[in-house]
N, C-alpha and C. Protein backbone atom coordinates (compact mmCIF):
# COMPACT_ATOMS: atom_id res chain seq x y z
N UNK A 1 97.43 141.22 190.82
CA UNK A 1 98.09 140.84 192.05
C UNK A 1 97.07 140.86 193.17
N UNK A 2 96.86 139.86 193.95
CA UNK A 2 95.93 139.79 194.48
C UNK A 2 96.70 139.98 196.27
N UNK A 3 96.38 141.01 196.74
CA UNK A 3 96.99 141.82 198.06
C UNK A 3 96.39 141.05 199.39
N UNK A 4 97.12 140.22 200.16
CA UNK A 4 96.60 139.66 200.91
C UNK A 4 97.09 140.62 202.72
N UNK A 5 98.81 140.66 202.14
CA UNK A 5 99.39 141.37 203.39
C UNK A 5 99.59 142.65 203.34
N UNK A 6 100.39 144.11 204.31
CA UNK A 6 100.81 144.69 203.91
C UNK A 6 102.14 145.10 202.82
N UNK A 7 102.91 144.05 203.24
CA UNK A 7 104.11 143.95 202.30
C UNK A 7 103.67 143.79 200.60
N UNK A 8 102.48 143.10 200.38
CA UNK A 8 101.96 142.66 199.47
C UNK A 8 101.45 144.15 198.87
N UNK A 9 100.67 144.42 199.29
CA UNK A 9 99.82 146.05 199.02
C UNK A 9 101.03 146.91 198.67
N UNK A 10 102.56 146.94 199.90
CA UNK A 10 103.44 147.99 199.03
C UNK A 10 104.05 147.06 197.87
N UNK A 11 104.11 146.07 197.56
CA UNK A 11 105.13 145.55 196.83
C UNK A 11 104.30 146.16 195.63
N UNK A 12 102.74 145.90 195.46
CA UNK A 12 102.30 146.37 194.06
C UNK A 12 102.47 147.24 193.99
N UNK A 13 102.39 148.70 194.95
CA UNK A 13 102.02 149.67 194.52
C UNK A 13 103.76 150.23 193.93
N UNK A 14 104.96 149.44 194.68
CA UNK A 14 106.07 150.13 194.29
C UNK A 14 106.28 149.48 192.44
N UNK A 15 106.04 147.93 192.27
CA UNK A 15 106.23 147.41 191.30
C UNK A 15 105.11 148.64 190.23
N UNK A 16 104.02 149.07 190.07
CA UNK A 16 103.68 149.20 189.32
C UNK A 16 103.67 150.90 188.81
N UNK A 17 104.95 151.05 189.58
CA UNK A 17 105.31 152.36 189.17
C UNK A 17 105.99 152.63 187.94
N UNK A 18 105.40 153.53 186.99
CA UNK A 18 105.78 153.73 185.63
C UNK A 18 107.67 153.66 185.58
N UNK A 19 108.37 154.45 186.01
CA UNK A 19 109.60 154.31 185.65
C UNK A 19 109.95 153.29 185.97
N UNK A 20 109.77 152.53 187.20
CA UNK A 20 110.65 151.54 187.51
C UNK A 20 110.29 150.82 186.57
N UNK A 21 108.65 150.50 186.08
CA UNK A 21 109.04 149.42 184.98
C UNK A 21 109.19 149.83 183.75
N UNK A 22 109.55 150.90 183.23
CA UNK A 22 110.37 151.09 182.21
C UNK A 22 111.96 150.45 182.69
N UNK A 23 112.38 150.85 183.80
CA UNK A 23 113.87 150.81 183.83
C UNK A 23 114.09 148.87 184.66
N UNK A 24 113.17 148.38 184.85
CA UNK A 24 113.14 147.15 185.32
C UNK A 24 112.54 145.80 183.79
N UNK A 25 111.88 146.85 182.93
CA UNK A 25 111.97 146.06 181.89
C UNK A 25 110.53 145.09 182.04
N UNK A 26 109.48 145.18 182.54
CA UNK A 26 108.77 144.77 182.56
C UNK A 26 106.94 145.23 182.23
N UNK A 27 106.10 144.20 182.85
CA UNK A 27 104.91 145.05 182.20
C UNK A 27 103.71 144.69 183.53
N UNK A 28 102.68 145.36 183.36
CA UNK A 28 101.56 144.72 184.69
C UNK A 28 101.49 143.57 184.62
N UNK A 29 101.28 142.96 183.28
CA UNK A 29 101.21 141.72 183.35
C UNK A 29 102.25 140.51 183.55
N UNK A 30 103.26 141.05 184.11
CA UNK A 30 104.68 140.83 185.18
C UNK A 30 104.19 140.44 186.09
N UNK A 31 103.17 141.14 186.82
CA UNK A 31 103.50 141.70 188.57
C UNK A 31 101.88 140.73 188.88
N UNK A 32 101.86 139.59 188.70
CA UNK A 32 101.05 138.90 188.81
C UNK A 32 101.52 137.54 190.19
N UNK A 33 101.34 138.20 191.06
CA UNK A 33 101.88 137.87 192.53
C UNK A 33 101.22 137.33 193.07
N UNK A 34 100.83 136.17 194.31
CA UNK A 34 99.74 136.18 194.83
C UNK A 34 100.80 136.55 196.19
N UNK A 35 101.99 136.81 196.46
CA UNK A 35 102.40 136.85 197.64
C UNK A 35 104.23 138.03 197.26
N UNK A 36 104.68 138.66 197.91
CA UNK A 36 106.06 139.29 198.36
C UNK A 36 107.21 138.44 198.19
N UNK A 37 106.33 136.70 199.04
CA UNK A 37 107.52 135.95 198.88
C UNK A 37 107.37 134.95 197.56
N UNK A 38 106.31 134.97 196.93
CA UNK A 38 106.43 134.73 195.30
C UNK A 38 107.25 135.39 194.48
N UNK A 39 106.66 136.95 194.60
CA UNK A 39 107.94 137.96 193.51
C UNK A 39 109.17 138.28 193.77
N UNK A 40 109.56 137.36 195.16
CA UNK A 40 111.45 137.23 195.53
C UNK A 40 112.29 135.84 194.15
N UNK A 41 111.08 135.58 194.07
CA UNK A 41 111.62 133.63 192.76
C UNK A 41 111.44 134.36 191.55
N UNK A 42 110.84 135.76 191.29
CA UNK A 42 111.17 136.36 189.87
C UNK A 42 112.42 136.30 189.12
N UNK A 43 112.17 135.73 188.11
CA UNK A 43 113.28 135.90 187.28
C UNK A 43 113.48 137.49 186.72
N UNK A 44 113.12 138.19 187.23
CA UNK A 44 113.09 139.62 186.84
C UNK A 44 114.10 140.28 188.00
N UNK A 45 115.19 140.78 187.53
CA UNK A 45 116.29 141.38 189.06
C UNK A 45 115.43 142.17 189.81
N UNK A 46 114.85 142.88 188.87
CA UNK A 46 114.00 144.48 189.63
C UNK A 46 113.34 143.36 190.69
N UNK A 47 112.10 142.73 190.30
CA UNK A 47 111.12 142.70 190.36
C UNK A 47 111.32 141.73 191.98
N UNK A 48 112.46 141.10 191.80
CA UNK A 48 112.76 140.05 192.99
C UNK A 48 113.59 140.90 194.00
N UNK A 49 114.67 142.04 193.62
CA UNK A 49 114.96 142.92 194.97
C UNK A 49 114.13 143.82 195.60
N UNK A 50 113.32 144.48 195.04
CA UNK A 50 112.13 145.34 195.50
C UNK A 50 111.22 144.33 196.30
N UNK A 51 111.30 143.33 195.91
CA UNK A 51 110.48 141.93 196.81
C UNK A 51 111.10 141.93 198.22
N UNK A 52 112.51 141.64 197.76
CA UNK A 52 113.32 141.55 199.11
C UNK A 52 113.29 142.26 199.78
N UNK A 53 113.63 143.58 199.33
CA UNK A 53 113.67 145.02 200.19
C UNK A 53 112.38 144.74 201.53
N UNK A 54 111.21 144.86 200.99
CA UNK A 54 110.14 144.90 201.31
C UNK A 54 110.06 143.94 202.45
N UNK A 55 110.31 142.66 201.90
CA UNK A 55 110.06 141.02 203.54
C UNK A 55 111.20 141.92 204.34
N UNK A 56 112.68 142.02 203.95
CA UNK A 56 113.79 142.31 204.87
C UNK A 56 113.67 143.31 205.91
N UNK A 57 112.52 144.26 205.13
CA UNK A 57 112.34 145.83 206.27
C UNK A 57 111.44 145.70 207.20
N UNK A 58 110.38 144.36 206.17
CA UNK A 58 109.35 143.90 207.50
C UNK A 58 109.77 143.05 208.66
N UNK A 59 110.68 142.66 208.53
CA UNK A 59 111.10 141.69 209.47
C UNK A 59 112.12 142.44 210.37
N UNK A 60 112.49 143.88 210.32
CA UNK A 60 113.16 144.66 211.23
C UNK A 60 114.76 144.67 210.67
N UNK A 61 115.12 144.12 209.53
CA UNK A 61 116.59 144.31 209.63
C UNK A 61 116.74 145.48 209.09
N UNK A 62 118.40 146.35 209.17
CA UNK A 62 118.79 147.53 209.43
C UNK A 62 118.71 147.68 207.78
N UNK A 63 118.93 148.70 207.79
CA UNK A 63 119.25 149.83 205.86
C UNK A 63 120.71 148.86 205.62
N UNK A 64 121.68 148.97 206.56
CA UNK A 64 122.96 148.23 206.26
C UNK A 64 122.87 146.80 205.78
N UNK A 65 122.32 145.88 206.38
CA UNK A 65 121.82 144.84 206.36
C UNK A 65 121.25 144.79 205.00
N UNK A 66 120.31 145.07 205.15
CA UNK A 66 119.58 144.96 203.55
C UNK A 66 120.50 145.64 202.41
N UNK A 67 121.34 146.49 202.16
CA UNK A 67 121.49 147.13 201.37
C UNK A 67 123.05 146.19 201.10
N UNK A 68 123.77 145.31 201.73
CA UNK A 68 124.73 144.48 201.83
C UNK A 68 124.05 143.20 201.06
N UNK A 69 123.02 142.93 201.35
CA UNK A 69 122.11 141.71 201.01
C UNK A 69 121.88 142.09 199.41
N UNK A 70 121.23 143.25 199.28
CA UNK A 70 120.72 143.36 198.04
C UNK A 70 122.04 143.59 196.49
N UNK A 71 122.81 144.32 197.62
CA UNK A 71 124.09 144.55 196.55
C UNK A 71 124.89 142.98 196.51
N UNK A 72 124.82 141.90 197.37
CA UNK A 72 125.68 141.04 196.80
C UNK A 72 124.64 140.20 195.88
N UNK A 73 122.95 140.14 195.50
CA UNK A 73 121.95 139.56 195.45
C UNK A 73 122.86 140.32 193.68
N UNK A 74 122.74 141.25 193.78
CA UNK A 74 122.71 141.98 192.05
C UNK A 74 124.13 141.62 191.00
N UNK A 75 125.01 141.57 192.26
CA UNK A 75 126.60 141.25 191.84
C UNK A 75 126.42 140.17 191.33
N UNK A 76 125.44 139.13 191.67
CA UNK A 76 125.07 137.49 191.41
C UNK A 76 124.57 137.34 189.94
N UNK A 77 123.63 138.36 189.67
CA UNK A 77 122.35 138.08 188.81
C UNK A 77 123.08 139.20 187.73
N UNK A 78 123.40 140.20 187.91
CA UNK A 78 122.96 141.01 186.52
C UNK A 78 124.68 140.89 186.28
């Protein structure tokens, strides 16, 4: 993953945390990003809300906000 922004720098460092990708089902060679708003088009649930989380908090919206966003994002997909 090649880290251009800050969002970018946390997105790897949260993606390449051992449990989550046990429990997200994936591998490093997943998390092959060149951008935050690339790994939001993951076909991977984990891998595209932890994306979101990340742009949504940078851009100032509330815990409520995001956490409304992300729960109807999961109701969709999984």
């Amino acid at each position: 993953m090649a880290y251009t922004t800050n969002n970018d720098k946390m997105l790897g460092a949260v993606l390449l945390d051992p449990e989550l990708m046990k429990f997200g089902h994936y591998g490093e060679a997943d998390v092959n990003f060149t951008s935050a708003y690339q790994a939001v088009e993951s076909d991977n649930y984990v891998i595209s809300a932890v994306a979101h989380i990340i742009i949504r908090a940078s851009e100032g919206a509330t815990e409520k906000e995001i956490y409304k966003e992300i729960t109807e994002y999961l109701k969709n997909r999984v």
